[in-house]
PDB file of N, CA and C in Angstrom:
ATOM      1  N   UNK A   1      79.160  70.028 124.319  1.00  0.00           N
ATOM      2  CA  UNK A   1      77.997  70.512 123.592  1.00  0.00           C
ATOM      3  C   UNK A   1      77.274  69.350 122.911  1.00  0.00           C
ATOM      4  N   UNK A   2      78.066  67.988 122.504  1.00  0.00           N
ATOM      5  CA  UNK A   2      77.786  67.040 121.645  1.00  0.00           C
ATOM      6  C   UNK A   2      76.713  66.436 122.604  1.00  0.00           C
ATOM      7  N   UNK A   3      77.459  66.319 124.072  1.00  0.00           N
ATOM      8  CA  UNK A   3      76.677  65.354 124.860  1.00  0.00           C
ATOM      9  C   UNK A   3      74.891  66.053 125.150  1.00  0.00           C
ATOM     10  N   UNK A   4      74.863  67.303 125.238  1.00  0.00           N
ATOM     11  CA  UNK A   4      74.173  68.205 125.372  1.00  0.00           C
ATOM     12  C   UNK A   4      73.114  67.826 124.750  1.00  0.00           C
ATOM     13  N   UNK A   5      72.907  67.990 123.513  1.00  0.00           N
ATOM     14  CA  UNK A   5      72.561  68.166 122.692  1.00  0.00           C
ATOM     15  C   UNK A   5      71.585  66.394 122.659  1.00  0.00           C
ATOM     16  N   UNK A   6      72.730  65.146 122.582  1.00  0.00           N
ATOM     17  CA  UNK A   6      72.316  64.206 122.696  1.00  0.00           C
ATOM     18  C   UNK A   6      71.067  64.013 124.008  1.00  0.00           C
ATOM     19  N   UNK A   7      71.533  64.477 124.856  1.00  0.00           N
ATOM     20  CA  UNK A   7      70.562  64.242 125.976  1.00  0.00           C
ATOM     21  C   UNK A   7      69.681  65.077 125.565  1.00  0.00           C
ATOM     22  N   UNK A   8      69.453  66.035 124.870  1.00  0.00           N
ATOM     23  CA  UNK A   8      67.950  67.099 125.267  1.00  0.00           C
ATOM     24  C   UNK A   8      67.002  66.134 123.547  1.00  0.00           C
ATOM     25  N   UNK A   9      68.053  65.343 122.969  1.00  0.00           N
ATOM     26  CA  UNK A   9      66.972  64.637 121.551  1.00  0.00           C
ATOM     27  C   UNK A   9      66.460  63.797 122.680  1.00  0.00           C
ATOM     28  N   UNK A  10      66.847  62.624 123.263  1.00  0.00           N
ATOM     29  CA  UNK A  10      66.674  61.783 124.172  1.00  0.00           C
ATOM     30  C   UNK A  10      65.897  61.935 125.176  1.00  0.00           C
ATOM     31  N   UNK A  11      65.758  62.819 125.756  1.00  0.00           N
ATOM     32  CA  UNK A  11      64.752  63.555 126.475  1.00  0.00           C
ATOM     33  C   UNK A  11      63.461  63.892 126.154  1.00  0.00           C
ATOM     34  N   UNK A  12      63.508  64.379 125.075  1.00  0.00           N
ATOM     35  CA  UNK A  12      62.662  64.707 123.949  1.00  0.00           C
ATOM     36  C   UNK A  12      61.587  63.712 123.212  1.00  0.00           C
ATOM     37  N   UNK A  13      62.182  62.531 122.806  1.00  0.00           N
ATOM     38  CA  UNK A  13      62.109  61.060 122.716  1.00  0.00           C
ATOM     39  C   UNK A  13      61.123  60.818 123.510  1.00  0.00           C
ATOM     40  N   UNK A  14      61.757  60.422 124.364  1.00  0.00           N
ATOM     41  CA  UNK A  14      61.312  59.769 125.831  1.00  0.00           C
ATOM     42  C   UNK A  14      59.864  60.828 126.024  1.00  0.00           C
ATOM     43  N   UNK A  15      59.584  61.956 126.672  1.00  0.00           N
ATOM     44  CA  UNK A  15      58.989  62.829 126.962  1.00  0.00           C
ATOM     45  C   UNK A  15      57.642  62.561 125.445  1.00  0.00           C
ATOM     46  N   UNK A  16      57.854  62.928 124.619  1.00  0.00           N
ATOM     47  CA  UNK A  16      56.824  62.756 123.468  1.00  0.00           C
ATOM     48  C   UNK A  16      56.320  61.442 123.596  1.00  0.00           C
ATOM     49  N   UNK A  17      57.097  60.136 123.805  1.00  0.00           N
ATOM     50  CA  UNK A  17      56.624  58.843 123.840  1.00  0.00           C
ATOM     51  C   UNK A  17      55.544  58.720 124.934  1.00  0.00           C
ATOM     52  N   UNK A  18      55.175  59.473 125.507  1.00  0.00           N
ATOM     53  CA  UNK A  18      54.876  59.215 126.798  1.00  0.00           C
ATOM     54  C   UNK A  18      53.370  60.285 126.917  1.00  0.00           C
ATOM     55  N   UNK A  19      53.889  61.557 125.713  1.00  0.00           N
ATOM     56  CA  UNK A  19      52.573  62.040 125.376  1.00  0.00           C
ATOM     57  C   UNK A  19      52.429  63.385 126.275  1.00  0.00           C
ATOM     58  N   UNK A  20      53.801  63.503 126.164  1.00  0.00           N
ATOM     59  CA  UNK A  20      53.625  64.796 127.729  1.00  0.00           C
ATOM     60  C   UNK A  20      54.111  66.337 126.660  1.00  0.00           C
ATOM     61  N   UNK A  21      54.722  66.007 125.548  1.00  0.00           N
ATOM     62  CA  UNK A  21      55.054  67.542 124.638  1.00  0.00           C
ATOM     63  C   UNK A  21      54.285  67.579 123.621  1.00  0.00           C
ATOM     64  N   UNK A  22      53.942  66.897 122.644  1.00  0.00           N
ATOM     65  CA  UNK A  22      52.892  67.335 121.748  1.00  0.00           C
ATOM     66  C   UNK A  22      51.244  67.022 122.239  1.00  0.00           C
ATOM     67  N   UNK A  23      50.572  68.021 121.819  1.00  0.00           N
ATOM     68  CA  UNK A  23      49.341  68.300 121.584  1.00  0.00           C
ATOM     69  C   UNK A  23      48.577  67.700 120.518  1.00  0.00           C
ATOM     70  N   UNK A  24      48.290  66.491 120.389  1.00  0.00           N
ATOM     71  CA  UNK A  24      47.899  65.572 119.096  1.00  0.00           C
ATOM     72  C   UNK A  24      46.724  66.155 118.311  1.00  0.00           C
ATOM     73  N   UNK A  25      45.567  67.063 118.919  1.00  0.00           N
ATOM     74  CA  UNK A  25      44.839  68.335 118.054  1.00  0.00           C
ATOM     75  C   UNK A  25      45.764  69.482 117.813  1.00  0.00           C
ATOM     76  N   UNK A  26      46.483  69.487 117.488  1.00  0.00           N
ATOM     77  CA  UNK A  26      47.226  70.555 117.234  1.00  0.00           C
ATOM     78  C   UNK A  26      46.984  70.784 115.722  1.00  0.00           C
ATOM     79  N   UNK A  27      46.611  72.101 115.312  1.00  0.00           N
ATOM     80  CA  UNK A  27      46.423  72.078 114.223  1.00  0.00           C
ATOM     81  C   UNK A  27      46.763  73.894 113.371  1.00  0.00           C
ATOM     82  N   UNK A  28      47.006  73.727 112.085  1.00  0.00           N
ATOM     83  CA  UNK A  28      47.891  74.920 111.751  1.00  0.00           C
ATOM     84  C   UNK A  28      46.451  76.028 111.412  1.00  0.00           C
ATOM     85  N   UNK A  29      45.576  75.360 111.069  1.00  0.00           N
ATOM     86  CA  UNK A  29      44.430  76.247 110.842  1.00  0.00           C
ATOM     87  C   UNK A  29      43.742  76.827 112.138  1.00  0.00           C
ATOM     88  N   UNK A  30      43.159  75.338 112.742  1.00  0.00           N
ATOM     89  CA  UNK A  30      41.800  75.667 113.630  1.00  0.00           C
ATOM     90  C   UNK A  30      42.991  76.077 114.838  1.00  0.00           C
ATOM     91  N   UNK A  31      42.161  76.821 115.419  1.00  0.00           N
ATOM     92  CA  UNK A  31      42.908  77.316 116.697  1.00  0.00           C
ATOM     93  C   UNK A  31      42.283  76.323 118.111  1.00  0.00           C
ATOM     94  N   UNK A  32      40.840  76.146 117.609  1.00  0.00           N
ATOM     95  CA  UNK A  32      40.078  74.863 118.556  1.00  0.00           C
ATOM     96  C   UNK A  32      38.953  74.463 117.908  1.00  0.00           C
ATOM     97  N   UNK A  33      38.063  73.521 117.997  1.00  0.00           N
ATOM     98  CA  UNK A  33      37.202  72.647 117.526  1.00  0.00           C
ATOM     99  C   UNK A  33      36.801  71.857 118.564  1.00  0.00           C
ATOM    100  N   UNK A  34      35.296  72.253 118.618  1.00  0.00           N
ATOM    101  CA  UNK A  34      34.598  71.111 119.515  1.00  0.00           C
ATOM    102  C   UNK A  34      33.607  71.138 119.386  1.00  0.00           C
ATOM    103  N   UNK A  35      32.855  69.624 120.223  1.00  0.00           N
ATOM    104  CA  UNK A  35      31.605  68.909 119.691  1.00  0.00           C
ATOM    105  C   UNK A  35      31.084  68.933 121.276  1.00  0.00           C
ATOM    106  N   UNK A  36      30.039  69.153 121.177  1.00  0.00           N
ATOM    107  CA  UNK A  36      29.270  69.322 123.155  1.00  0.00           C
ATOM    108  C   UNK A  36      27.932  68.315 122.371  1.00  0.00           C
ATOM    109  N   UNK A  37      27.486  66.865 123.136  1.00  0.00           N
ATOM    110  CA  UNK A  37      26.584  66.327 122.942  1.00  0.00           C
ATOM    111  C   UNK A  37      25.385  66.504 124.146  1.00  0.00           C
ATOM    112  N   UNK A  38      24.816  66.739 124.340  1.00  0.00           N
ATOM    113  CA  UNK A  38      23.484  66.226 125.240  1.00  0.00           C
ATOM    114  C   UNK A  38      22.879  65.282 125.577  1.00  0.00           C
ATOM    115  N   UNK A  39      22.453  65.244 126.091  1.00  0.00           N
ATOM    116  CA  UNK A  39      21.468  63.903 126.596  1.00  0.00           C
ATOM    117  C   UNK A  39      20.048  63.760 126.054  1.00  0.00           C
ATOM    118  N   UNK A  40      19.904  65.083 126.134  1.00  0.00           N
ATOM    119  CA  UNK A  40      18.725  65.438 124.816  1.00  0.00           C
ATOM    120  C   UNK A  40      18.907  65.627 123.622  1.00  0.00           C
ATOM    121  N   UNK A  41      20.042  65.584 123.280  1.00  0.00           N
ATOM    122  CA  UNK A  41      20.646  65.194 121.850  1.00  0.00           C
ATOM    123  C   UNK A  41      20.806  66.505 121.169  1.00  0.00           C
ATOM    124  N   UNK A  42      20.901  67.549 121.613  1.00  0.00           N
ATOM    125  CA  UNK A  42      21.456  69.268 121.282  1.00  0.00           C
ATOM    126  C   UNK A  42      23.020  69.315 121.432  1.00  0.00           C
ATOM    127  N   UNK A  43      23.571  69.408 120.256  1.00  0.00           N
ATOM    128  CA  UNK A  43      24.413  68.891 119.938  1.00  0.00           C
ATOM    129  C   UNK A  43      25.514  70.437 119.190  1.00  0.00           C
ATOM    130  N   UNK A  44      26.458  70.715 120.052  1.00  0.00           N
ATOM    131  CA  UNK A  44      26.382  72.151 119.368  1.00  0.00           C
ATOM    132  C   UNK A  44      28.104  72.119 118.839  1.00  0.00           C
ATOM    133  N   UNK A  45      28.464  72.763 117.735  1.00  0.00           N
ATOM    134  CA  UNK A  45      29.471  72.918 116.680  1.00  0.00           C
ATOM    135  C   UNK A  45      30.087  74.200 117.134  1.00  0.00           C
ATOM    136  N   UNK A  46      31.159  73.889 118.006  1.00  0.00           N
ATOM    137  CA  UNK A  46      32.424  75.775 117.915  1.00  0.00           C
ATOM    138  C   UNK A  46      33.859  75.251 117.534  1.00  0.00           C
ATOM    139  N   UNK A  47      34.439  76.324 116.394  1.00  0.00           N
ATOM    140  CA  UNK A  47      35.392  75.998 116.062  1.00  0.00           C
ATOM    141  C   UNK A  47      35.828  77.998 115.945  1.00  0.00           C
ATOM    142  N   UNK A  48      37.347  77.621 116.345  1.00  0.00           N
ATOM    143  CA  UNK A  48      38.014  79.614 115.774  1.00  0.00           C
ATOM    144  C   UNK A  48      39.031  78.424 114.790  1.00  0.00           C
ATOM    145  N   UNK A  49      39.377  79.820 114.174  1.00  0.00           N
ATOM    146  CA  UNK A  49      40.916  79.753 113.170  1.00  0.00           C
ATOM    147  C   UNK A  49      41.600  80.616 113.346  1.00  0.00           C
ATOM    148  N   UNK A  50      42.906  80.675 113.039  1.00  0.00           N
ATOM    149  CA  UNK A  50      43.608  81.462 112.908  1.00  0.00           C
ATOM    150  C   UNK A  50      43.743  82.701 112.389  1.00  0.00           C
ATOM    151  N   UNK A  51      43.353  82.796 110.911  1.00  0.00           N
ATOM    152  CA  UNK A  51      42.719  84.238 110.535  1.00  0.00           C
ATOM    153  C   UNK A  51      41.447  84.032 109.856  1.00  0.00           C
ATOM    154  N   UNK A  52      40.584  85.062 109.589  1.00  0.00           N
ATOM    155  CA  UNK A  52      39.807  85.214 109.190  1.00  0.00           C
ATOM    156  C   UNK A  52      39.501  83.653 107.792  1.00  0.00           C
ATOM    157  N   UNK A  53      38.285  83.148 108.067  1.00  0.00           N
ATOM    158  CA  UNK A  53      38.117  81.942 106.427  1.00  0.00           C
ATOM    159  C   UNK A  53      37.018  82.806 105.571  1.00  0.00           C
ATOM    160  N   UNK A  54      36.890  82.373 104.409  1.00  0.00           N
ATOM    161  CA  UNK A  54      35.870  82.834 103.117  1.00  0.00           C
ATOM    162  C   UNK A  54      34.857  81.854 104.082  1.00  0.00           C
ATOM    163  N   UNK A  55      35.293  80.774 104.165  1.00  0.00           N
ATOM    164  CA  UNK A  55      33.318  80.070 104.935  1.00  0.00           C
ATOM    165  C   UNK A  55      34.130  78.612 105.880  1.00  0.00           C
ATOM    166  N   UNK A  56      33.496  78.600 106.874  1.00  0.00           N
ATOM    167  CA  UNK A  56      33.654  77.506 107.675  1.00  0.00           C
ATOM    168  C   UNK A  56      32.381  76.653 108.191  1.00  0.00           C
ATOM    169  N   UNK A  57      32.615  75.630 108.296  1.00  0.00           N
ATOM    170  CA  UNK A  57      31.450  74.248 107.964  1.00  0.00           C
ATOM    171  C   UNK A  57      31.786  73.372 108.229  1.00  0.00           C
ATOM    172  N   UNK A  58      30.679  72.553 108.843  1.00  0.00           N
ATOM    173  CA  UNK A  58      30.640  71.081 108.828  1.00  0.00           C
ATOM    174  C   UNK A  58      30.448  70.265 107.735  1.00  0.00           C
ATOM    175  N   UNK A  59      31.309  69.187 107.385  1.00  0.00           N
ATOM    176  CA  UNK A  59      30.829  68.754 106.161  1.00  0.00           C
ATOM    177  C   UNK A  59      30.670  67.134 106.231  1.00  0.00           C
ATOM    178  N   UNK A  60      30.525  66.579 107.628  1.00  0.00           N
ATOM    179  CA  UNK A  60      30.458  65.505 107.665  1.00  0.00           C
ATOM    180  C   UNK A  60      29.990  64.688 108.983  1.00  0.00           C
ATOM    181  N   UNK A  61      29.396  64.361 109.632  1.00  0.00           N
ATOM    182  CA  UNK A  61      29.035  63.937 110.551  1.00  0.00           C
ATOM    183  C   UNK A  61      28.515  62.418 111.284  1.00  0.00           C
ATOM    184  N   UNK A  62      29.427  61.735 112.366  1.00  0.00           N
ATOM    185  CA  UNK A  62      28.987  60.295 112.119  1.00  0.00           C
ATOM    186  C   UNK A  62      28.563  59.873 113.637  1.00  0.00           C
ATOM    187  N   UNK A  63      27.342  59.436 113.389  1.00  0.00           N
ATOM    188  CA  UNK A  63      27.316  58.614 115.314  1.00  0.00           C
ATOM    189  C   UNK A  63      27.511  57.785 115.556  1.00  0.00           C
ATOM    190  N   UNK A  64      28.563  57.491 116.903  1.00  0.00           N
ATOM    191  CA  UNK A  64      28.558  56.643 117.463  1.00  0.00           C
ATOM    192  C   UNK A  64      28.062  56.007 118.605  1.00  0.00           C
ATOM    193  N   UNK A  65      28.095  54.390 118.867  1.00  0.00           N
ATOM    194  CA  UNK A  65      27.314  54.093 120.127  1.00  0.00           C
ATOM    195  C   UNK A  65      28.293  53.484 120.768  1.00  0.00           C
ATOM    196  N   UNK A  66      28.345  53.450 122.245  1.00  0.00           N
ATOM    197  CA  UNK A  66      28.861  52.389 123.201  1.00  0.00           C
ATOM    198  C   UNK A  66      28.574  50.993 123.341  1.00  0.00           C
ATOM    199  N   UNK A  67      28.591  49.928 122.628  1.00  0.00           N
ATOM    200  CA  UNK A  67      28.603  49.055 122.640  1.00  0.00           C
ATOM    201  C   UNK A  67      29.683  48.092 123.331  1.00  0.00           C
ATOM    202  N   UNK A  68      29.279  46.982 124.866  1.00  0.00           N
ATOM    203  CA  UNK A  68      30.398  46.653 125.061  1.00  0.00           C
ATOM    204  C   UNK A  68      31.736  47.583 125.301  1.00  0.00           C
ATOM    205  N   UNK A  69      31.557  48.564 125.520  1.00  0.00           N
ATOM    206  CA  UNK A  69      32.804  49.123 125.851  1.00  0.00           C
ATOM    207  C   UNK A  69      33.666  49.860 124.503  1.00  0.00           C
ATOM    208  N   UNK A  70      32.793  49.440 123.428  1.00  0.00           N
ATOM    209  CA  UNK A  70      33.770  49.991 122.280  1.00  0.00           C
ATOM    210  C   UNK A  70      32.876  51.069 120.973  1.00  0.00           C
ATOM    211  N   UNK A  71      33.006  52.383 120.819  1.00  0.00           N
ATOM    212  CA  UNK A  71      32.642  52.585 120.012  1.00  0.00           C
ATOM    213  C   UNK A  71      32.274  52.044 118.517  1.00  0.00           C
ATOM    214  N   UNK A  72      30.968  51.838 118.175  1.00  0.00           N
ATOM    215  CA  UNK A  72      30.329  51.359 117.318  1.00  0.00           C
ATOM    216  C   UNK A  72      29.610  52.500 116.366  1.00  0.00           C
ATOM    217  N   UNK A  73      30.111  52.462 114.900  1.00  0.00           N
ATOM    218  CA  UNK A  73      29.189  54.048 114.151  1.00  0.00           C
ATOM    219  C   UNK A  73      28.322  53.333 113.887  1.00  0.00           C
ATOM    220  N   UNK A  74      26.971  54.069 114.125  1.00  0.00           N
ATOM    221  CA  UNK A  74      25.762  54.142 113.884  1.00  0.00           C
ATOM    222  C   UNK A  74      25.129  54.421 113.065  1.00  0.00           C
ATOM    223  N   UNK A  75      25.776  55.424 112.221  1.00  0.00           N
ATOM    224  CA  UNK A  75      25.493  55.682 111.034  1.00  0.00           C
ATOM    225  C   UNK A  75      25.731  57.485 110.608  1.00  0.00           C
ATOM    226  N   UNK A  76      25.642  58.033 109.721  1.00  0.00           N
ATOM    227  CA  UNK A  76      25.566  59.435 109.493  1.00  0.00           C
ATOM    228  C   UNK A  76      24.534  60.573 110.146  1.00  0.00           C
ATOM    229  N   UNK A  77      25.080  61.507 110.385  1.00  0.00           N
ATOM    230  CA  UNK A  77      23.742  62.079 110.399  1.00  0.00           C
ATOM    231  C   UNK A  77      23.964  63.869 109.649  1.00  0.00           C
ATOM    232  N   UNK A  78      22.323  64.108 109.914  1.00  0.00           N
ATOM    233  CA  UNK A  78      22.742  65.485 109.424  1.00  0.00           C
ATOM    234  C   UNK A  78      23.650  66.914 108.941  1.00  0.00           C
ATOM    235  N   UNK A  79      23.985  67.305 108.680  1.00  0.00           N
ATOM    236  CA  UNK A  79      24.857  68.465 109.222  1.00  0.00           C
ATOM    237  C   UNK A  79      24.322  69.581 109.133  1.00  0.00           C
ATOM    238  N   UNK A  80      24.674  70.580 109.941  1.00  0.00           N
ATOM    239  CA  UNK A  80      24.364  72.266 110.523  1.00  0.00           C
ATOM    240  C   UNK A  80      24.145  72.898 108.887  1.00  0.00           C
ATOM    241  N   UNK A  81      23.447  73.382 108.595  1.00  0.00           N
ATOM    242  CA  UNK A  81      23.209  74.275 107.946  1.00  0.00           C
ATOM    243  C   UNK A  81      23.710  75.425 107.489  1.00  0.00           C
ATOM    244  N   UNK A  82      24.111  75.712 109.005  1.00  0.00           N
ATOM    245  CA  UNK A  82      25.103  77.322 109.091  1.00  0.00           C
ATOM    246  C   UNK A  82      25.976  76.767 108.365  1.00  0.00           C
ATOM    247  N   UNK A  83      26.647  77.966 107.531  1.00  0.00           N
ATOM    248  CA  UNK A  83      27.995  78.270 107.404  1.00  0.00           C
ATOM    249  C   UNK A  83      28.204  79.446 107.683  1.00  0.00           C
ATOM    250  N   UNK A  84      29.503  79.933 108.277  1.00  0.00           N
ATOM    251  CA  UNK A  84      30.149  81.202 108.769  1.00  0.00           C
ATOM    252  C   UNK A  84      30.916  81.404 107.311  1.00  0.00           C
ATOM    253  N   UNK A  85      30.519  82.877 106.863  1.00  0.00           N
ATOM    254  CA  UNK A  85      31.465  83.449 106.078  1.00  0.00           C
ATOM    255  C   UNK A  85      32.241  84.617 106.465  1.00  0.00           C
ATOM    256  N   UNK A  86      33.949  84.888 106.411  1.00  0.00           N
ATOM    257  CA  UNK A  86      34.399  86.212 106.330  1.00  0.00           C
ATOM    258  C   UNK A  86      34.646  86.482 107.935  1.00  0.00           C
ATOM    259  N   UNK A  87      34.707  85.097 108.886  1.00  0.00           N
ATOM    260  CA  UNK A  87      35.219  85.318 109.927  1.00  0.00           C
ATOM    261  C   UNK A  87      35.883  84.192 110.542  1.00  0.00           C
ATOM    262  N   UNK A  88      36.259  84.086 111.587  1.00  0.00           N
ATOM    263  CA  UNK A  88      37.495  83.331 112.043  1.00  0.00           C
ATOM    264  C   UNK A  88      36.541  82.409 113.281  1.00  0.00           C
ATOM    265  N   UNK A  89      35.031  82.457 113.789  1.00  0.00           N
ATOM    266  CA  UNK A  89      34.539  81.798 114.749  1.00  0.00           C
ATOM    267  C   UNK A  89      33.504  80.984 113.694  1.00  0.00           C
ATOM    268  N   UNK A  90      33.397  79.865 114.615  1.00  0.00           N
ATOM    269  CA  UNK A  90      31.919  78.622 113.701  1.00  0.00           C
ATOM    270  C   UNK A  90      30.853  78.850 115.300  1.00  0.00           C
ATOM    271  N   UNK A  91      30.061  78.518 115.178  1.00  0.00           N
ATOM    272  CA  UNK A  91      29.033  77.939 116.203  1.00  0.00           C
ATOM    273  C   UNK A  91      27.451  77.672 115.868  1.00  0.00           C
ATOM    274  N   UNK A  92      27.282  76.621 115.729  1.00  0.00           N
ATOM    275  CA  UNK A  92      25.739  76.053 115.206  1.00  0.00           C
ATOM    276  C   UNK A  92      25.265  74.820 116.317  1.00  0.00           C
ATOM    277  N   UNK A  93      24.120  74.771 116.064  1.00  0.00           N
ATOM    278  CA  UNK A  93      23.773  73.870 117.321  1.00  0.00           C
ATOM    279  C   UNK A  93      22.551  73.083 116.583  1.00  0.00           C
ATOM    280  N   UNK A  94      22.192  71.561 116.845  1.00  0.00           N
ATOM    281  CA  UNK A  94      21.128  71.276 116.300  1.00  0.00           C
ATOM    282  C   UNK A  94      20.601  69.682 116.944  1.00  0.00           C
ATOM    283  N   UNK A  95      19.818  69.419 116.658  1.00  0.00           N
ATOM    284  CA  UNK A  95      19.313  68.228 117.778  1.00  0.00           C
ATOM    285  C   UNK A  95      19.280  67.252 116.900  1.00  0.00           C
ATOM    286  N   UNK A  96      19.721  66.111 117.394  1.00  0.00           N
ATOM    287  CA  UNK A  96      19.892  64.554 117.362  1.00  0.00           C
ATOM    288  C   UNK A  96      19.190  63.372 117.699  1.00  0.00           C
ATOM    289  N   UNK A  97      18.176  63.920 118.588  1.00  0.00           N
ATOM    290  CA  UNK A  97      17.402  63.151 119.792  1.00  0.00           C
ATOM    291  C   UNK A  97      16.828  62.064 118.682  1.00  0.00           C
ATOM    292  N   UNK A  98      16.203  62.409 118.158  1.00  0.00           N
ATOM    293  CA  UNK A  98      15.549  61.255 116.910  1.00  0.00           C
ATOM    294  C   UNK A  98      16.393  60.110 116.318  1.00  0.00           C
ATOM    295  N   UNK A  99      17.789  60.499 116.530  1.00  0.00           N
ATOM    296  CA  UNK A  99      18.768  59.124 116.376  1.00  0.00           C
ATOM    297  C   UNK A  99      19.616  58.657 117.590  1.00  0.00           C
ATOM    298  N   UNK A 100      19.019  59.244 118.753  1.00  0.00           N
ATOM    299  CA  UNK A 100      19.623  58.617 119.586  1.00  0.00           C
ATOM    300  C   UNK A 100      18.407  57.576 120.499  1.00  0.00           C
ATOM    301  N   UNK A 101      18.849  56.309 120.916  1.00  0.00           N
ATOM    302  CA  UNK A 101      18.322  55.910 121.812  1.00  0.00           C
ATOM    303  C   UNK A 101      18.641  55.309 123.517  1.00  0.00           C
ATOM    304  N   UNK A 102      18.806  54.471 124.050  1.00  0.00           N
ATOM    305  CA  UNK A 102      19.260  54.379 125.015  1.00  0.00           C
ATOM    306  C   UNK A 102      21.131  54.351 124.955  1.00  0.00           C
ATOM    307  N   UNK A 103      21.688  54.213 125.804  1.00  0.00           N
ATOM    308  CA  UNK A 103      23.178  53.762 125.857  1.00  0.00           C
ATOM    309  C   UNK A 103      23.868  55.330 126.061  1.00  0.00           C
ATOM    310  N   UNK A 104      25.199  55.498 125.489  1.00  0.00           N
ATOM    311  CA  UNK A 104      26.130  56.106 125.765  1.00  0.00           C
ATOM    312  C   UNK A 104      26.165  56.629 123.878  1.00  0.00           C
ATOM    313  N   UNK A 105      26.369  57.838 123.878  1.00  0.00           N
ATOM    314  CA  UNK A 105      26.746  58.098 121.887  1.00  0.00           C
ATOM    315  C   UNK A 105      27.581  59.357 122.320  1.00  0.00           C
ATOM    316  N   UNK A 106      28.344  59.377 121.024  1.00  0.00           N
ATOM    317  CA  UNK A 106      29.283  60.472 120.806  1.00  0.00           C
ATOM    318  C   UNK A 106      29.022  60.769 119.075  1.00  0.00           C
ATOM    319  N   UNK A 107      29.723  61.912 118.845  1.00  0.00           N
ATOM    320  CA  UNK A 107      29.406  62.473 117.793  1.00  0.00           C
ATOM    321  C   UNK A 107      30.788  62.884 117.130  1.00  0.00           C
ATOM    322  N   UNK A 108      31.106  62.458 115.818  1.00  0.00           N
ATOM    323  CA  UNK A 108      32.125  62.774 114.949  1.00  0.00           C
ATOM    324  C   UNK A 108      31.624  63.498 114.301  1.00  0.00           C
ATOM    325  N   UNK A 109      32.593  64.863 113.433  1.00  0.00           N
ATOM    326  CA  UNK A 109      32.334  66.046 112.827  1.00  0.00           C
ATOM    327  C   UNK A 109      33.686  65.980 112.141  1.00  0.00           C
ATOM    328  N   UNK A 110      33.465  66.363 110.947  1.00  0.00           N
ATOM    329  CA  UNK A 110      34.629  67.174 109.923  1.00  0.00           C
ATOM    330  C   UNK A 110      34.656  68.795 110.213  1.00  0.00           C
ATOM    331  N   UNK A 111      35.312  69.679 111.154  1.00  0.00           N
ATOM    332  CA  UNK A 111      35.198  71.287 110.487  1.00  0.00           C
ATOM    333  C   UNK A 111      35.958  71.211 108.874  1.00  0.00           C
ATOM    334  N   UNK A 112      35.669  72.288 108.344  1.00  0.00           N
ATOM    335  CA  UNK A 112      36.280  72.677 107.176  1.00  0.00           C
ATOM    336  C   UNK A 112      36.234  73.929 107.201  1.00  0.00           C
ATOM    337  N   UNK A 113      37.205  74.814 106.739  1.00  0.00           N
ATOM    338  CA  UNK A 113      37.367  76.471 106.878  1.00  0.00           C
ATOM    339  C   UNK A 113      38.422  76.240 105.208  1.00  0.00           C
ATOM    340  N   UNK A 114      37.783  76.976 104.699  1.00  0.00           N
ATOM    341  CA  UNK A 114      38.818  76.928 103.159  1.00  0.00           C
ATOM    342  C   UNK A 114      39.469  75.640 102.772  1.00  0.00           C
ATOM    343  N   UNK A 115      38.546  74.298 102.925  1.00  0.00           N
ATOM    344  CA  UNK A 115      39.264  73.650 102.272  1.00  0.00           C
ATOM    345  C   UNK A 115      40.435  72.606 103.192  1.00  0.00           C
ATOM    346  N   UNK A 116      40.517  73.179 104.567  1.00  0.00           N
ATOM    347  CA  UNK A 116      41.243  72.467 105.839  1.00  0.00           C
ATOM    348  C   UNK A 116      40.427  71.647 106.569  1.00  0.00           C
ATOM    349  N   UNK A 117      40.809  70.436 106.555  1.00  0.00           N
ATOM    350  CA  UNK A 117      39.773  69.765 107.543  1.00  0.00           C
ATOM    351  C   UNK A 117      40.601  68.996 108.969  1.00  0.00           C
ATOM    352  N   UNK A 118      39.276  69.036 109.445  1.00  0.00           N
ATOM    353  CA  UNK A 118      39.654  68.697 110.822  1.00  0.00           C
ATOM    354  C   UNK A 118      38.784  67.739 111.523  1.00  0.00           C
ATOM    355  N   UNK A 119      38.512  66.348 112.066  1.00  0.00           N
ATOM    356  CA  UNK A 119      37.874  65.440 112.524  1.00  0.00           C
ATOM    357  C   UNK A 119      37.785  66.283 114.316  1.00  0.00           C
ATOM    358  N   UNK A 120      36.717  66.271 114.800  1.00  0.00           N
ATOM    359  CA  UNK A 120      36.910  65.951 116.131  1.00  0.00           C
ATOM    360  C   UNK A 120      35.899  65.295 116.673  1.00  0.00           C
ATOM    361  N   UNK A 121      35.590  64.706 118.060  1.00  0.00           N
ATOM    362  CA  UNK A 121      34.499  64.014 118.640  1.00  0.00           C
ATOM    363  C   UNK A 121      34.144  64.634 119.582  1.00  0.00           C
ATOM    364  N   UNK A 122      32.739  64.361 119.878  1.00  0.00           N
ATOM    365  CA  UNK A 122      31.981  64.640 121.297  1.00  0.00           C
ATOM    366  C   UNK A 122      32.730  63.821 122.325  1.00  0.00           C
ATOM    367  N   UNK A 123      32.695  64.222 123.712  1.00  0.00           N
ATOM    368  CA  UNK A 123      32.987  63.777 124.456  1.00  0.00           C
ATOM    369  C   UNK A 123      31.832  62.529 125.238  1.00  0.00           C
ATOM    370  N   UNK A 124      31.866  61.246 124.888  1.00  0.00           N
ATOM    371  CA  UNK A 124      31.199  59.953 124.928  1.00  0.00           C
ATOM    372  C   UNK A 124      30.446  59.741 126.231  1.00  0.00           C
TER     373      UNK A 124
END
């Protein structure tokens, strides 16, 4: 049972090192969170939770550019207006185009639902 046991930590080990058992967004609140960017710079906010929040929101927002191969922040920008109260879904959408110019950008966001926060990015 000793050896057992040793092999399935070890396994375990190994397997996580490698990035194949945990889910690194894994999170106890949000159930998912995501950022959809455009090319036209419509830029839209969905997040669920787990149960029902008093209000869920963006409370922070940062752009980045492709520079050389490496994300570069650009600076802040706006945030959504909406807030969802008294339910468990987010979704707001709003345009960017005015701070974007040529290259490659992605978009960082804080959700917040009661006080839980959560970073995620656009896909670059």
């Amino acid at each position: 049972m000793k050896k057992a046991v040793t092999l399935l930590v070890c396994l375990c080990v190994l397997l996580s090192s490698v990035g194949v058992l945990a889910e690194p967004r894994a999170d106890a609140v949000f159930t998912s969170a995501s950022i959809t960017l455009s090319g036209s710079g419509n830029c839209t906010y969905r997040a669920a939770t787990n149960t029902d929040a008093d209000r869920i929101e963006i409370t922070a927002v940062y752009l980045f550019k492709k520079v050389n191969g490496v994300w570069e922040c650009a600076g802040s920008l706006p945030i959504p207006s909406y807030v969802a109260t008294n339910t468990s879904t987010y979704s707001a959408t709003i345009n960017y185009y005015a701070y974007m110019g040529t290259g490659t950008y992605r978009v960082q966001a804080m959700f917040n639902a009661d006080g839980h926060e959560a970073y995620r990015y656009s896909k670059g």
